[in-house]
Protein backbone atom coordinates (compact mmCIF):
# COMPACT_ATOMS: atom_id res chain seq x y z
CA UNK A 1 60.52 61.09 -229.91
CA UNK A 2 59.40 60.82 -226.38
CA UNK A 3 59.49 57.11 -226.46
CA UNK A 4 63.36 57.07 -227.69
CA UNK A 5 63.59 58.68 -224.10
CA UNK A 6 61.87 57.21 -222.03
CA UNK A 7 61.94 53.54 -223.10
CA UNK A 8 65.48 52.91 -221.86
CA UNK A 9 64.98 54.52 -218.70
CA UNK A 10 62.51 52.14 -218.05
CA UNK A 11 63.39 48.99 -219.31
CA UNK A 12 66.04 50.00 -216.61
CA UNK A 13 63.59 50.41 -214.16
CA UNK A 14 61.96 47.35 -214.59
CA UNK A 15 65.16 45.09 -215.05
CA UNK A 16 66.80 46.89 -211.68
CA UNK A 17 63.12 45.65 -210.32
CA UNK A 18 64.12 42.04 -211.27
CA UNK A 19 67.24 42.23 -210.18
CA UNK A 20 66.47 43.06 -206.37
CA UNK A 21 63.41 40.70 -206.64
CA UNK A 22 66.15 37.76 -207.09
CA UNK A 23 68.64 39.10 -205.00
CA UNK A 24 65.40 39.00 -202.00
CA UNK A 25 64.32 35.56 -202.97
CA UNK A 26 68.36 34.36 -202.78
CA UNK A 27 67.76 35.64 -199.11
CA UNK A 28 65.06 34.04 -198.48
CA UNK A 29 66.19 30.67 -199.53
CA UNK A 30 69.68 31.27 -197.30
CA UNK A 31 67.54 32.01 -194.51
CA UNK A 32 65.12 29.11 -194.64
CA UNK A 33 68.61 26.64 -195.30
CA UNK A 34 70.09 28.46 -192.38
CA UNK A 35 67.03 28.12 -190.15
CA UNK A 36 66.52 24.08 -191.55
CA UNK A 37 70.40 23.46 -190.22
CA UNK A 38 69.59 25.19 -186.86
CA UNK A 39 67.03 22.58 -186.24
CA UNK A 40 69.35 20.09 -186.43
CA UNK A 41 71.98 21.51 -184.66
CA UNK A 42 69.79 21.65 -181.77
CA UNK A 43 68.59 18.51 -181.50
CA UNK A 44 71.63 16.32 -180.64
CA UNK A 45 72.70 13.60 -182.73
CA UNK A 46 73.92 15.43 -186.02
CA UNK A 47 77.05 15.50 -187.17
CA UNK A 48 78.40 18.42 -188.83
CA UNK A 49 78.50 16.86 -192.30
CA UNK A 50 75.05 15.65 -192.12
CA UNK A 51 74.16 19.53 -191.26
CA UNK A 52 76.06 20.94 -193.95
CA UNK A 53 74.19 18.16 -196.72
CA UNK A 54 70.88 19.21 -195.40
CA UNK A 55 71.62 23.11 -196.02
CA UNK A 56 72.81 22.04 -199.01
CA UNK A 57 69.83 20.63 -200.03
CA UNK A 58 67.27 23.30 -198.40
CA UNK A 59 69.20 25.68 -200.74
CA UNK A 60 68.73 24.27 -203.99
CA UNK A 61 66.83 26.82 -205.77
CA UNK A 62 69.72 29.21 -205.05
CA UNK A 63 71.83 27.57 -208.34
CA UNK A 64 70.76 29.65 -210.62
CA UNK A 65 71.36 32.77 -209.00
CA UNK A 66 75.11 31.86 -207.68
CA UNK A 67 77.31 30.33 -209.88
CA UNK A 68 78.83 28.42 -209.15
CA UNK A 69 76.05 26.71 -207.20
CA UNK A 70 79.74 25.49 -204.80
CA UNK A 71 79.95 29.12 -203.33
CA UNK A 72 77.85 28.40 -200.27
CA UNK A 73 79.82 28.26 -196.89
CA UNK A 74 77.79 26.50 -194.05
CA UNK A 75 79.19 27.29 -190.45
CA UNK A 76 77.53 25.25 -187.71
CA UNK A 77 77.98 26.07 -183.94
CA UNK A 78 76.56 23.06 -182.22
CA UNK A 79 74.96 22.52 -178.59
CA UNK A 80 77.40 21.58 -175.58
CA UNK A 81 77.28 18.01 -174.59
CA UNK A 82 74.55 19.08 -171.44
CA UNK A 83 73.12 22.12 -172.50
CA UNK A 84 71.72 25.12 -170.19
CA UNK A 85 68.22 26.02 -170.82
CA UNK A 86 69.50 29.18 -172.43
CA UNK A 87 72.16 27.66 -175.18
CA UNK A 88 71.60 27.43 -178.68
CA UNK A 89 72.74 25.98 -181.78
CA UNK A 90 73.88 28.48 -184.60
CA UNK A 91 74.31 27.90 -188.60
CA UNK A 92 75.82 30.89 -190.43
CA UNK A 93 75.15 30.21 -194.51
CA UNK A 94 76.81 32.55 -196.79
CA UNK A 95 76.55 32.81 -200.41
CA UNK A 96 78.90 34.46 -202.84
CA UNK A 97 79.12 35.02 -206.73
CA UNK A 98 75.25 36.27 -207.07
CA UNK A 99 75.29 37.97 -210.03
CA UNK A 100 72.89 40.87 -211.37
CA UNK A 101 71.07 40.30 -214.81
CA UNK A 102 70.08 43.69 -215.93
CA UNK A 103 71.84 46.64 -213.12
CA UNK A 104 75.09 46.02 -214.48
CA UNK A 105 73.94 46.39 -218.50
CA UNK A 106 74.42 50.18 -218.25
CA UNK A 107 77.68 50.59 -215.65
CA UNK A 108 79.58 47.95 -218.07
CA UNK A 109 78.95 50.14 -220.74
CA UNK A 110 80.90 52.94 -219.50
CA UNK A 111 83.66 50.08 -218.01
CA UNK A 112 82.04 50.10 -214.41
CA UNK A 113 80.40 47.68 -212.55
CA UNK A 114 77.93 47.13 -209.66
CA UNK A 115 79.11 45.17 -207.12
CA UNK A 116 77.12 42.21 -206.09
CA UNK A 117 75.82 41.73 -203.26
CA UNK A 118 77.02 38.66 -200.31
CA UNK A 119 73.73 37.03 -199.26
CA UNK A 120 74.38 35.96 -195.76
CA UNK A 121 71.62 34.33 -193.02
CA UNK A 122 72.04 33.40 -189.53
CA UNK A 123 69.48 31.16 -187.40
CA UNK A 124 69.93 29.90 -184.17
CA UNK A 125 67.45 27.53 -182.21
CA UNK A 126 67.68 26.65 -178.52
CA UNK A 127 69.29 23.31 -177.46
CA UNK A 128 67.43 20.03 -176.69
CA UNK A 129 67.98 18.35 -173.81
């Protein structure tokens, strides 16, 4: 009798457990992609397309959490032509459509929902001269 209880309560627990374990390895993925275009924005020599491919590629194991894997958006800021010694090169990576396995099983039930959330990294790196 017991167990009838408390199984679903935690097989809840446990799945909202996976859930924010993806979600936090999504943002840790962004981030490093963010902080792999940063490095080349700061060294001159990039062009923005060959920023945005790299990102791309830094976050490939993002796919299977964002679908489609097309939802990132990659916005470089790069160095001025003769940089100051305090100017830096920014990428801003933002992924959308991450979707929750298990913490929207129970809300969906009722006809709510959980909204996902927008993983979003920004890394900046100072400008070579």
């Amino acid at each position: 009798m017991e167990m009838a209880i408390i199984l679903p309560v935690l097989l809840l627990v446990l799945g909202g457990i996976v859930d924010l374990g993806r979600a936090l390895y999504g943002q840790i993925i962004i981030s490093n992609a963010a902080r792999e275009g940063a490095r080349m924005v700061s060294v001159s020599g990039y062009s923005t397309t060959q920023v945005q491919d790299r990102v791309r590629l830094a976050s490939g194991g993002i796919s299977p959490m964002v679908v489609p894997a097309t939802n990132l958006t990659i916005t470089p800021t790069a160095c001025p032509a003769s940089p100051a010694p305090t100017d830096s090169g920014t990428v801003t990576v933002t992924a959308t459509g991450f979707g929750w396995l298990m913490l929207n099983v129970v809300p969906q039930l009722v006809g709510g929902n959980i909204p996902a959330p927008n993983l979003t990294a920004t890394a900046s790196m100072r400008c070579v001269a």
